[in-house]
PDB file of N, CA and C in Angstrom:
ATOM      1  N   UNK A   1      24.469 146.717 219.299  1.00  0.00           N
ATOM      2  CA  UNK A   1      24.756 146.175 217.992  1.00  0.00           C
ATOM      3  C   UNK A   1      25.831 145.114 218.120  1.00  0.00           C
ATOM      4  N   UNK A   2      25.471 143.969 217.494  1.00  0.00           N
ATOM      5  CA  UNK A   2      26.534 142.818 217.727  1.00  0.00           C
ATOM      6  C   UNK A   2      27.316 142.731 215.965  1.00  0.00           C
ATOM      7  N   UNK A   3      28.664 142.087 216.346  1.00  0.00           N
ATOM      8  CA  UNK A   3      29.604 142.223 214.848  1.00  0.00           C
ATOM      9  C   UNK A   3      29.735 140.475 214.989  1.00  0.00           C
ATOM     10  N   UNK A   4      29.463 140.348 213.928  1.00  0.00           N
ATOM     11  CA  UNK A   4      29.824 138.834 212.955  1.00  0.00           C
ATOM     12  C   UNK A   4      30.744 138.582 212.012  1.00  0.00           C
ATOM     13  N   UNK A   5      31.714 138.030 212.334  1.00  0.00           N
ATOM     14  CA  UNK A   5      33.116 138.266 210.944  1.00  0.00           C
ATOM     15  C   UNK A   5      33.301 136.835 210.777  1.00  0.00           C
ATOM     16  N   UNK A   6      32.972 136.346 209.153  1.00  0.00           N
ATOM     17  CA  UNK A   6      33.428 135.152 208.840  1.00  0.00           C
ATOM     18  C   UNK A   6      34.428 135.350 208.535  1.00  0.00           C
ATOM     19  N   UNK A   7      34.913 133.921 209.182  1.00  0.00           N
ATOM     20  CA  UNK A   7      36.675 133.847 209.045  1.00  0.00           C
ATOM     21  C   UNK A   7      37.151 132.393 208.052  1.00  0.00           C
ATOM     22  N   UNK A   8      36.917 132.670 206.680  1.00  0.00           N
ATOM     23  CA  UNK A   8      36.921 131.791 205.798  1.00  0.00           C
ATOM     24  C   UNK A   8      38.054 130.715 205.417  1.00  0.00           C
ATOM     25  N   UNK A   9      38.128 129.042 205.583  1.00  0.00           N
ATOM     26  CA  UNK A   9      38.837 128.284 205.352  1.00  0.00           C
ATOM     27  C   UNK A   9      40.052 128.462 206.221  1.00  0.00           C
ATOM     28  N   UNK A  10      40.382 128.797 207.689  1.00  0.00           N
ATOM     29  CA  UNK A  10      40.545 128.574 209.037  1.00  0.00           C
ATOM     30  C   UNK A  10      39.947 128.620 210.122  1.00  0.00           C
ATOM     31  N   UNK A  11      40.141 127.999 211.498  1.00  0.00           N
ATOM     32  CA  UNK A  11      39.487 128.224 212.405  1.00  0.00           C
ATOM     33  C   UNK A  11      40.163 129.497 212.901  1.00  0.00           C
ATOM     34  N   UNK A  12      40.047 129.775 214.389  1.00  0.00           N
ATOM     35  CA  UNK A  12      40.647 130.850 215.055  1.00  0.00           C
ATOM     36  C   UNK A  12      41.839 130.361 216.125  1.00  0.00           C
ATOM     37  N   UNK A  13      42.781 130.502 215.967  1.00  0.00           N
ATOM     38  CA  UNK A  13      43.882 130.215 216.701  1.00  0.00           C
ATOM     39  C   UNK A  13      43.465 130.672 218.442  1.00  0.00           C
ATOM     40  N   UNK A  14      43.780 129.722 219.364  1.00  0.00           N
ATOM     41  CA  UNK A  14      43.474 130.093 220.643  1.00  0.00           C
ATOM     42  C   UNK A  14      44.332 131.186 221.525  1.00  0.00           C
ATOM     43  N   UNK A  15      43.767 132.282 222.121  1.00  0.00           N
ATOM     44  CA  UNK A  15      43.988 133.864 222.382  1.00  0.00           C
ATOM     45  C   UNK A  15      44.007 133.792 223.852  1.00  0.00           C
ATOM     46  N   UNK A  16      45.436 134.211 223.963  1.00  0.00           N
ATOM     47  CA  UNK A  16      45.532 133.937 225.927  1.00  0.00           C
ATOM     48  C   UNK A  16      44.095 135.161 225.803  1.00  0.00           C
ATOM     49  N   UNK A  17      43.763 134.438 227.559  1.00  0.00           N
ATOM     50  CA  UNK A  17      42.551 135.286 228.033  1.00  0.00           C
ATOM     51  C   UNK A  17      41.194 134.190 227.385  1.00  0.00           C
ATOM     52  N   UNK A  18      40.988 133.752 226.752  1.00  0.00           N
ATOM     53  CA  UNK A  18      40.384 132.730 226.016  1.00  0.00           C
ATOM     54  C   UNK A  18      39.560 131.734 226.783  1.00  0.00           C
ATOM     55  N   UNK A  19      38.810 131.278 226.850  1.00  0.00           N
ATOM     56  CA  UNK A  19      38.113 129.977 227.503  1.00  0.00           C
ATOM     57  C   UNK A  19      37.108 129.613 227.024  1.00  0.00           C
ATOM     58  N   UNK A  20      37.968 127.992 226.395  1.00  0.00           N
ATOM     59  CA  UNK A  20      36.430 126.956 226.119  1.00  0.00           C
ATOM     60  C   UNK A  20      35.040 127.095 226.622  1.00  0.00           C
ATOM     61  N   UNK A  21      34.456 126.678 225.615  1.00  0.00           N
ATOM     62  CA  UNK A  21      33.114 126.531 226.040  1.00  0.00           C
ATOM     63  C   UNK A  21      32.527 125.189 225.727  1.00  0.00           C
ATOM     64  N   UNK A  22      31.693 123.723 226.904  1.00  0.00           N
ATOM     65  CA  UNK A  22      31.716 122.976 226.660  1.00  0.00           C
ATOM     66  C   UNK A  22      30.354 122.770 226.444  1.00  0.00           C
ATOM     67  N   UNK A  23      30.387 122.245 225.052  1.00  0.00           N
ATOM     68  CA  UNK A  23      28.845 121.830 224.039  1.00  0.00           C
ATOM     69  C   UNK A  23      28.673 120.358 224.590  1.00  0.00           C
ATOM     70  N   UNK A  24      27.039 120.574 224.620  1.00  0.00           N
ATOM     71  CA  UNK A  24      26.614 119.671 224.903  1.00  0.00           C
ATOM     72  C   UNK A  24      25.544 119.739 224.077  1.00  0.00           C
ATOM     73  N   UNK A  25      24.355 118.228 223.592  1.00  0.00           N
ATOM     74  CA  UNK A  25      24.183 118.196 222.428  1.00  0.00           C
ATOM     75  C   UNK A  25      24.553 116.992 221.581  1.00  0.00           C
ATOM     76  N   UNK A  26      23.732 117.068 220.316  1.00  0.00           N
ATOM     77  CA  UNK A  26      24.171 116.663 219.432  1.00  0.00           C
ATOM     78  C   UNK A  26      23.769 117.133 218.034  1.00  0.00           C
ATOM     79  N   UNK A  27      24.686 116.420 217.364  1.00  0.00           N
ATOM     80  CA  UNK A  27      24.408 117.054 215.888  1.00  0.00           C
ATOM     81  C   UNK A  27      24.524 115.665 214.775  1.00  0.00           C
ATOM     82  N   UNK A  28      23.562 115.604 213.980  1.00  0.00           N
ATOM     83  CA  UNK A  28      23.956 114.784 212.827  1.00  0.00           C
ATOM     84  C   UNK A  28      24.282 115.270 211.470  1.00  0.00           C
ATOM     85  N   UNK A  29      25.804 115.867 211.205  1.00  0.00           N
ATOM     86  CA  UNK A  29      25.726 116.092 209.854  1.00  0.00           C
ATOM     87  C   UNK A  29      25.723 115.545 208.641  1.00  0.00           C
ATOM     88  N   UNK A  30      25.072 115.967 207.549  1.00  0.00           N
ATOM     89  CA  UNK A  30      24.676 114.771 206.401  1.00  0.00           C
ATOM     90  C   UNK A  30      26.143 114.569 205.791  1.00  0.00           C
ATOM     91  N   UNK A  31      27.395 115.037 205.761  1.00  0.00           N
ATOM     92  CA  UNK A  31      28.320 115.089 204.796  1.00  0.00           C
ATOM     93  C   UNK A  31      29.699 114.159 205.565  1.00  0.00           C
ATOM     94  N   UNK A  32      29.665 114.000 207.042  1.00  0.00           N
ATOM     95  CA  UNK A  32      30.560 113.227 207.239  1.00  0.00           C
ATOM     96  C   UNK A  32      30.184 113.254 208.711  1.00  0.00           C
ATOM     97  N   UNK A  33      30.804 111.890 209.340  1.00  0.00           N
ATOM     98  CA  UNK A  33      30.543 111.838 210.642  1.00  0.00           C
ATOM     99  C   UNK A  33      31.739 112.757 211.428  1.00  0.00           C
ATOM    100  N   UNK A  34      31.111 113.056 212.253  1.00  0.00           N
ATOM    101  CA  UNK A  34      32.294 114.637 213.310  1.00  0.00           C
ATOM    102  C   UNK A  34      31.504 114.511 214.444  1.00  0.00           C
ATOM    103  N   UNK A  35      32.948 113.243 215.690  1.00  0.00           N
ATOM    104  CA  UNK A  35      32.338 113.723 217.003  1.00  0.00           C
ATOM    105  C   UNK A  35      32.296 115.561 217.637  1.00  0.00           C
ATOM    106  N   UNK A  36      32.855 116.442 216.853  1.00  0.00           N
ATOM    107  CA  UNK A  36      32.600 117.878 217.550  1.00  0.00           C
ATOM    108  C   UNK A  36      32.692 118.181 216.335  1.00  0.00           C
ATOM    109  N   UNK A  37      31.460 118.653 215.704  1.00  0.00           N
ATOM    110  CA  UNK A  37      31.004 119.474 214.470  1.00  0.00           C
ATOM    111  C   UNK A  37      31.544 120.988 214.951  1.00  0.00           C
ATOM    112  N   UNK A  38      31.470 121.198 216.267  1.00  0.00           N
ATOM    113  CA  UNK A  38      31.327 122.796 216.620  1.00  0.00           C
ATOM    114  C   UNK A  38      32.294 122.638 217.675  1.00  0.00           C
ATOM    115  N   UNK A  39      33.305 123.615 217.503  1.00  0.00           N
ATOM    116  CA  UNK A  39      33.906 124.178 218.904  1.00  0.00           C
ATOM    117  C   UNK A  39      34.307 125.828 219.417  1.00  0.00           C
ATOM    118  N   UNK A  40      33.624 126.066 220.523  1.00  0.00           N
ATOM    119  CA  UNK A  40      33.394 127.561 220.701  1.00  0.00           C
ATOM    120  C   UNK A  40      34.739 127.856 222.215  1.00  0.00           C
ATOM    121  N   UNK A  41      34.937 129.253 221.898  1.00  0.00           N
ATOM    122  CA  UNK A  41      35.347 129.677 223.199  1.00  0.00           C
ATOM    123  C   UNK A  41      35.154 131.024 223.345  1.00  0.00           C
ATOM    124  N   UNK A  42      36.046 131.619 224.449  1.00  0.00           N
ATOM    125  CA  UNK A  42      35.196 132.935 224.489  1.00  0.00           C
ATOM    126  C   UNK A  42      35.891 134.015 225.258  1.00  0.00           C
ATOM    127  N   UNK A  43      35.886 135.347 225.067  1.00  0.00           N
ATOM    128  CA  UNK A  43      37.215 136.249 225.719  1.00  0.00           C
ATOM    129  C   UNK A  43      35.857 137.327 226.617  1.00  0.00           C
ATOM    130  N   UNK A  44      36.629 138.252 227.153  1.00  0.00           N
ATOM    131  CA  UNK A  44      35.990 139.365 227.429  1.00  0.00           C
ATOM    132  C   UNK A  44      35.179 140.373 226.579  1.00  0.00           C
ATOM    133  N   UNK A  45      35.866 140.234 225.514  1.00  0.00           N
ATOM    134  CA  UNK A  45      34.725 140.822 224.289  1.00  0.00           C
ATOM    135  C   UNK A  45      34.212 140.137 222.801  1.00  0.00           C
ATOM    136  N   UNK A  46      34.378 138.914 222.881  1.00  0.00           N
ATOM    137  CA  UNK A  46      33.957 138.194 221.663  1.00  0.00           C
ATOM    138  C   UNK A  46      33.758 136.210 221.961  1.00  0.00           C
ATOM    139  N   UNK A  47      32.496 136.073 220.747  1.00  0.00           N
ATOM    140  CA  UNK A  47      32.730 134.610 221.057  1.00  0.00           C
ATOM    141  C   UNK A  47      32.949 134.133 219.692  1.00  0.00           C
ATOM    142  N   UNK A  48      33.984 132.862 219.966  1.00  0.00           N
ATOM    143  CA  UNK A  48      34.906 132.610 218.644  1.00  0.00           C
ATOM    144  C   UNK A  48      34.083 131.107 218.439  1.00  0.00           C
ATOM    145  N   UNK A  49      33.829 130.627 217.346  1.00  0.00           N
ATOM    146  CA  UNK A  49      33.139 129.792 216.625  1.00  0.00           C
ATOM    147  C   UNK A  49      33.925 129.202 215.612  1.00  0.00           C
ATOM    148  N   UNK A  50      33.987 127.490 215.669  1.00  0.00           N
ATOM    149  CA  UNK A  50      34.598 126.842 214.432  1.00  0.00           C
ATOM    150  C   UNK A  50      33.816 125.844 214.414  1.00  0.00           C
ATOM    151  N   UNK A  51      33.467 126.017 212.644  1.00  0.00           N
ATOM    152  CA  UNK A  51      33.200 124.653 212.333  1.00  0.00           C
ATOM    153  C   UNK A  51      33.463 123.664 211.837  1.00  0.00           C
ATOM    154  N   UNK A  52      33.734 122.160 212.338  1.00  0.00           N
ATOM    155  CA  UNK A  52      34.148 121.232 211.915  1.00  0.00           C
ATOM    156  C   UNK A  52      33.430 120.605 210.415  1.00  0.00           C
ATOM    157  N   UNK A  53      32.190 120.553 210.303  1.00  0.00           N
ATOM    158  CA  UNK A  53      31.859 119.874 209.539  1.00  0.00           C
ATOM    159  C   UNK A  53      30.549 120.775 208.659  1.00  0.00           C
ATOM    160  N   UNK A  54      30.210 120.170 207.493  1.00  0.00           N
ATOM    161  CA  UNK A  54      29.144 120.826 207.040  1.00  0.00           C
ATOM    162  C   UNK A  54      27.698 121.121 207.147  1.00  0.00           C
ATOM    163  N   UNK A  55      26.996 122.138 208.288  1.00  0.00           N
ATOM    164  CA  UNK A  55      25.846 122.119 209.100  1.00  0.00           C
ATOM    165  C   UNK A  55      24.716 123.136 208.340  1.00  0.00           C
ATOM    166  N   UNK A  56      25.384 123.494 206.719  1.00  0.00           N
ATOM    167  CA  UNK A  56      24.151 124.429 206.335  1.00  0.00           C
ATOM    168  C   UNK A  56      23.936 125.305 207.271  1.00  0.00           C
ATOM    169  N   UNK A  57      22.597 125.559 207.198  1.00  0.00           N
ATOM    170  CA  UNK A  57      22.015 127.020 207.969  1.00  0.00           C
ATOM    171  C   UNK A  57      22.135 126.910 208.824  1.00  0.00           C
ATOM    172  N   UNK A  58      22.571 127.641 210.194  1.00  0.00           N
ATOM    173  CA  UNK A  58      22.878 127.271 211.588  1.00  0.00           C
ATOM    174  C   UNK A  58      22.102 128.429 212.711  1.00  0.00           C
ATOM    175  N   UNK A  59      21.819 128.534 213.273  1.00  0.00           N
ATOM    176  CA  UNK A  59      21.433 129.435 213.810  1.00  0.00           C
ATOM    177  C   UNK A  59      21.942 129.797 215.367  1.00  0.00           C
ATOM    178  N   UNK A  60      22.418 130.511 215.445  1.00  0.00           N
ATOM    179  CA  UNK A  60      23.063 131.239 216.930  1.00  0.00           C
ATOM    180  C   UNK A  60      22.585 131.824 217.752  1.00  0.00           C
ATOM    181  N   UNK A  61      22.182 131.121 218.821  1.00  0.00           N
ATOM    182  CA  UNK A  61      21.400 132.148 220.238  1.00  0.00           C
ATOM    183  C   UNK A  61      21.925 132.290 221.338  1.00  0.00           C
ATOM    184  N   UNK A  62      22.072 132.948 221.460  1.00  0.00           N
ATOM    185  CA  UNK A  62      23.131 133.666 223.012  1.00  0.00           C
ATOM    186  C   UNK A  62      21.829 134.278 223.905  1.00  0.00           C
ATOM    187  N   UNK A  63      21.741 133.596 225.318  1.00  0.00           N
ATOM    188  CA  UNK A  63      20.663 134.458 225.906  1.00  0.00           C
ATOM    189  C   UNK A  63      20.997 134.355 227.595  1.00  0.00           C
ATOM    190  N   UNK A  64      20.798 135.379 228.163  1.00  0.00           N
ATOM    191  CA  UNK A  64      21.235 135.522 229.666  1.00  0.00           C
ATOM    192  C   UNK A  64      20.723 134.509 230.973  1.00  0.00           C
ATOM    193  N   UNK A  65      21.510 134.708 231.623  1.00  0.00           N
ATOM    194  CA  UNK A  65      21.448 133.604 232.917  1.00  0.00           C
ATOM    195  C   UNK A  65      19.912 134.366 233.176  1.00  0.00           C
ATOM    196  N   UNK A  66      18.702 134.999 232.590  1.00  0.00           N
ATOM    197  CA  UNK A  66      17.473 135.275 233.035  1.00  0.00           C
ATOM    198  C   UNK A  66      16.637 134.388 231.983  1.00  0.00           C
ATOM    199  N   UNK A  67      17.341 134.153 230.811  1.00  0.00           N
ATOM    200  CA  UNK A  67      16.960 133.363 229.687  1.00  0.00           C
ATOM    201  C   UNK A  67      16.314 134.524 228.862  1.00  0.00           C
ATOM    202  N   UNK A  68      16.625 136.199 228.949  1.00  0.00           N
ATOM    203  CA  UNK A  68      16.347 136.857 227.624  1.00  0.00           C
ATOM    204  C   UNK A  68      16.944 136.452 226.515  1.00  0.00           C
ATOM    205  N   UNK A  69      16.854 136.256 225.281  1.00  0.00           N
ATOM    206  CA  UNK A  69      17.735 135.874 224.485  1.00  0.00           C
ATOM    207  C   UNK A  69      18.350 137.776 223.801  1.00  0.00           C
ATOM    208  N   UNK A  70      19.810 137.410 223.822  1.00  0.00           N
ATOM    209  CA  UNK A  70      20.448 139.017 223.844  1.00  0.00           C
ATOM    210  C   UNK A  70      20.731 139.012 222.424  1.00  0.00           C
ATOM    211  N   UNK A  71      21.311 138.185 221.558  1.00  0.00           N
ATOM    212  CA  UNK A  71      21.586 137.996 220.074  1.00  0.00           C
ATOM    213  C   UNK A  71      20.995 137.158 219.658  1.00  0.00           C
ATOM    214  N   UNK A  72      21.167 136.968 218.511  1.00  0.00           N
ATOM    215  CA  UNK A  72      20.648 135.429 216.858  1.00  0.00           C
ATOM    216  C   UNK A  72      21.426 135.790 215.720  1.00  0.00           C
ATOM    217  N   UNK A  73      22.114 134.720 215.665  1.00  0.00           N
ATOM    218  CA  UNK A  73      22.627 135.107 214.457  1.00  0.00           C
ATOM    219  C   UNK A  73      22.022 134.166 213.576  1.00  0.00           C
ATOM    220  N   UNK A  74      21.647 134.166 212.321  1.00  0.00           N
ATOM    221  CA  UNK A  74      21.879 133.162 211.421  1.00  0.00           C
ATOM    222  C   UNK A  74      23.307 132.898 210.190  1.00  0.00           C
ATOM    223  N   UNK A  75      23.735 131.936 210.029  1.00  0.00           N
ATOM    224  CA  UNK A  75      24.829 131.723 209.407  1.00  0.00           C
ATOM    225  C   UNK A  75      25.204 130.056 208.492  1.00  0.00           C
ATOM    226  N   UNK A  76      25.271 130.362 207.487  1.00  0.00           N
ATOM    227  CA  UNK A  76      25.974 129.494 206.902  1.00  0.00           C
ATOM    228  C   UNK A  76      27.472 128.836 207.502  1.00  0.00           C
ATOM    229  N   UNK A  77      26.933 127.417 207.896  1.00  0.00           N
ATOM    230  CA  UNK A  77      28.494 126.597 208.808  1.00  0.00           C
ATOM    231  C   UNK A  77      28.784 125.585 207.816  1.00  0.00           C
ATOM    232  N   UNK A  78      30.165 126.027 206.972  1.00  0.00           N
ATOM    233  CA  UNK A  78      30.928 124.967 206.116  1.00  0.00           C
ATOM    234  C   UNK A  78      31.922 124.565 207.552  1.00  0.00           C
ATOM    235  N   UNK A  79      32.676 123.404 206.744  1.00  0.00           N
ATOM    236  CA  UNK A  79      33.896 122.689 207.454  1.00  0.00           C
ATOM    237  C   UNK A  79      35.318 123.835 207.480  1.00  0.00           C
ATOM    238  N   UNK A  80      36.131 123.766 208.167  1.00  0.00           N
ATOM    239  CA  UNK A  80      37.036 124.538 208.227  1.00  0.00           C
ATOM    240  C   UNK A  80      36.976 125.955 208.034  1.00  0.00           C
ATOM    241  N   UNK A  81      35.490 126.928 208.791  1.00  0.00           N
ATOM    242  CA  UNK A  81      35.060 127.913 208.656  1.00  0.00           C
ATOM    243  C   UNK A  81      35.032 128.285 210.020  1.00  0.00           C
ATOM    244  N   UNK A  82      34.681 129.920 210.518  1.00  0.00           N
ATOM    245  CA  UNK A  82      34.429 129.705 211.211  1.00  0.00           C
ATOM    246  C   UNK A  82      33.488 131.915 211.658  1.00  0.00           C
ATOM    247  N   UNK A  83      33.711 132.002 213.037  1.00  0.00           N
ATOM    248  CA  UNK A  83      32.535 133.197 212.871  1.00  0.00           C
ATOM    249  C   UNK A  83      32.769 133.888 214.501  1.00  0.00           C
ATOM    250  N   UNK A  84      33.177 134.859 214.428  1.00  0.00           N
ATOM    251  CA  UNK A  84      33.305 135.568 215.657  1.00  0.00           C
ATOM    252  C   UNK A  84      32.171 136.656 215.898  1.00  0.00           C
ATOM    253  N   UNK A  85      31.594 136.497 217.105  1.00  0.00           N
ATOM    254  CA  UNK A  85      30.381 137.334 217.316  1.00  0.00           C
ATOM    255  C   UNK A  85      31.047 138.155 218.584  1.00  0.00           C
ATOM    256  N   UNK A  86      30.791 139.826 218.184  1.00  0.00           N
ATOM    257  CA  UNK A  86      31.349 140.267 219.271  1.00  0.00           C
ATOM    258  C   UNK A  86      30.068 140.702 220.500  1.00  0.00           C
ATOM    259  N   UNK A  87      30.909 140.419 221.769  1.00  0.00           N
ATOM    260  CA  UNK A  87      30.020 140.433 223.249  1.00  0.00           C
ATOM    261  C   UNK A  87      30.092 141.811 223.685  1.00  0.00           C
ATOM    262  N   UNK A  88      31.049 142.706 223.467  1.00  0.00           N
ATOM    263  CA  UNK A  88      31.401 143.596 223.996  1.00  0.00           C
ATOM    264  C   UNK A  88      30.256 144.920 224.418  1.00  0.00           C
ATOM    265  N   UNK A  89      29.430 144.810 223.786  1.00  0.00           N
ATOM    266  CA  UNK A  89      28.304 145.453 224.496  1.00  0.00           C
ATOM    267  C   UNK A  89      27.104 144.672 225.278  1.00  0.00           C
ATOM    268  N   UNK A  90      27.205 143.618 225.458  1.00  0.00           N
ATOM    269  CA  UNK A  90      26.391 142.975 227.102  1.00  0.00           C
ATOM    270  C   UNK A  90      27.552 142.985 228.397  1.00  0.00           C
ATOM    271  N   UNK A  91      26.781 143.378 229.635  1.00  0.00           N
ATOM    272  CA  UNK A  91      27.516 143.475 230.823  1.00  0.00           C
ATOM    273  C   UNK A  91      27.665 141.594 231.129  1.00  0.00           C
ATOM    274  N   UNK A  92      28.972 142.099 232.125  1.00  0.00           N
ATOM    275  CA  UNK A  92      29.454 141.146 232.414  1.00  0.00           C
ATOM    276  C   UNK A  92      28.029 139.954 233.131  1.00  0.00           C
ATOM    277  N   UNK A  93      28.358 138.822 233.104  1.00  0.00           N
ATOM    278  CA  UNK A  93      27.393 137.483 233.416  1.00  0.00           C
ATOM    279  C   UNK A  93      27.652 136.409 232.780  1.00  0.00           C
ATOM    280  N   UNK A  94      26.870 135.912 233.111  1.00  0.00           N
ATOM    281  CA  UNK A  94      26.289 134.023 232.810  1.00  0.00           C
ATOM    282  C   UNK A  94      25.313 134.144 231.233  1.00  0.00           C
ATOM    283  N   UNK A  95      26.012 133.561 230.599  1.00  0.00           N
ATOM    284  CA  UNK A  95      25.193 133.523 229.367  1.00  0.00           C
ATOM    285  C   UNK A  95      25.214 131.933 228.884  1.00  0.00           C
ATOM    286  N   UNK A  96      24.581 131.881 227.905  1.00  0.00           N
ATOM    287  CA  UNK A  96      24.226 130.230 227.082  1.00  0.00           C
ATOM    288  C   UNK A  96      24.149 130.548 225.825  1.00  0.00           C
ATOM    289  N   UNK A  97      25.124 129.365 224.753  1.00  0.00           N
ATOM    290  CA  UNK A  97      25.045 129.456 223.782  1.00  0.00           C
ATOM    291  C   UNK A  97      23.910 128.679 222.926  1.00  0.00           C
ATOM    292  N   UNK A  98      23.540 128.732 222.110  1.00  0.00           N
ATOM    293  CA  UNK A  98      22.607 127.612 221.686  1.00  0.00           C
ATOM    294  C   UNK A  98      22.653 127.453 220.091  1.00  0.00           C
ATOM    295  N   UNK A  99      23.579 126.217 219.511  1.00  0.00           N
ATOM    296  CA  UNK A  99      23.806 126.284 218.036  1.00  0.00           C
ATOM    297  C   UNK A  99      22.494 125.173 217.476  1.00  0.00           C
ATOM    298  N   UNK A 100      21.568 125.962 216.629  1.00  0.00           N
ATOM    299  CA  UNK A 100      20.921 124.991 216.779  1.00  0.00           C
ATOM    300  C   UNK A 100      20.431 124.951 214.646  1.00  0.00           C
ATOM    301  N   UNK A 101      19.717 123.831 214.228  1.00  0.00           N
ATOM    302  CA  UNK A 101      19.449 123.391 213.164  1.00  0.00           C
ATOM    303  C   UNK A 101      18.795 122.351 212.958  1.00  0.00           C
ATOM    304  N   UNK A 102      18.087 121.712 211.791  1.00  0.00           N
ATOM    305  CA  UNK A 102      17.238 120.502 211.588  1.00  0.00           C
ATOM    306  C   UNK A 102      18.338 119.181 212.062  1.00  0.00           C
ATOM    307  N   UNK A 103      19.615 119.181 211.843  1.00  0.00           N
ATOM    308  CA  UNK A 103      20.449 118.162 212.105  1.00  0.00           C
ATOM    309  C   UNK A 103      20.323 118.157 213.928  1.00  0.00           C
ATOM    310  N   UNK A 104      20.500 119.170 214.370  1.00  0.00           N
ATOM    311  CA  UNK A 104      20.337 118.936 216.033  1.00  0.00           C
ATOM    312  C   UNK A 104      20.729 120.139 216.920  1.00  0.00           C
ATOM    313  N   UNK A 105      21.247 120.270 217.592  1.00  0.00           N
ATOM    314  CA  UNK A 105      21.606 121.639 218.619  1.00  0.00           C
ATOM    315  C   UNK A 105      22.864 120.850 219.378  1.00  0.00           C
ATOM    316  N   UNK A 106      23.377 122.181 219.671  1.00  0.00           N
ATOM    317  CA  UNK A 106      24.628 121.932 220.708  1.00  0.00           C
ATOM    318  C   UNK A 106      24.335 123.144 221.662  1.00  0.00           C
ATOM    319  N   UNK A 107      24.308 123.266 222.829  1.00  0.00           N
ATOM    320  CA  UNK A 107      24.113 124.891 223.710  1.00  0.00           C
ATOM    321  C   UNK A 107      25.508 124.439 224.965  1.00  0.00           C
ATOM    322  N   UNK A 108      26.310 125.380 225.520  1.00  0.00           N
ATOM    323  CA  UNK A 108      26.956 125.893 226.287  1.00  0.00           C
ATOM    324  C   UNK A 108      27.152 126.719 226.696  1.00  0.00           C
ATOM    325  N   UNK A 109      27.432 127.061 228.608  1.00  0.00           N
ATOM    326  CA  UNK A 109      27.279 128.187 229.346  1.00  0.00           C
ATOM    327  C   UNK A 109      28.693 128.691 229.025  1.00  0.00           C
ATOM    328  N   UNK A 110      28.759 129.927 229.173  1.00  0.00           N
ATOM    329  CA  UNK A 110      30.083 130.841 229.220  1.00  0.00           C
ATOM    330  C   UNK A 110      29.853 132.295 229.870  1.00  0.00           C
ATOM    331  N   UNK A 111      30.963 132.813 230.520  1.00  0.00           N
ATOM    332  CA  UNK A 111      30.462 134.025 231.285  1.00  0.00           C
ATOM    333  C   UNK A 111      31.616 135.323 230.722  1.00  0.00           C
ATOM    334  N   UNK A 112      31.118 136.291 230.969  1.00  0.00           N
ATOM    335  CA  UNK A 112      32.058 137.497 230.340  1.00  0.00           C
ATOM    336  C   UNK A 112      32.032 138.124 231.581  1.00  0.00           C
TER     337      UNK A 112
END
């Protein structure tokens, strides 16, 4: 079972133990131009999600260095929002994020 906590009108302050995750991608959002609509990072038991700009329905796929896909989230992405998905029940590995929507996708590797 995976946990999703919107974290409304802040992002998430960066958490020693913590590490970026670098998106690659693009995105066109209709409400303002944002070279990084999305910025993710990621601990031993959770991946932390902010969004820059306004992306509507977004959809979240996390899937293993075998390419099972292990989660999906779907989620509403306003600007200055943001969404922690907890990892803590997949074993340690190589995983890929994949933020994706009609505006475009962003995906990045990260490992727990």
């Amino acid at each position: 079972m995976f946990c999703l906590m919107a974290n409304a009108n802040f992002g998430f302050a960066m958490r020693e133990g913590e590490n970026d995750i670098v998106l690659r991608g693009e995105f066109k959002p209709t409400d303002r131009s944002q070279s990084e609509p999305i910025t993710a990072s990621v601990d031993d038991a959770n991946l932390y999600v902010d969004f820059h700009a306004n992306l509507g329905s977004l959809t979240i796929t996390i899937s293993s260095a075998t390419g099972a896909v292990v989660n999906t989230e779907t989620v509403y992405a306003q600007a200055n929002e943001g969404v922690q998905i907890s990892l803590s029940n997949l074993p340690s590995g190589n995983y890929l994020v994949v933020f994706s929507n009609a505006q475009g996708s962003l995906m990045g590797k990260f490992s727990i």
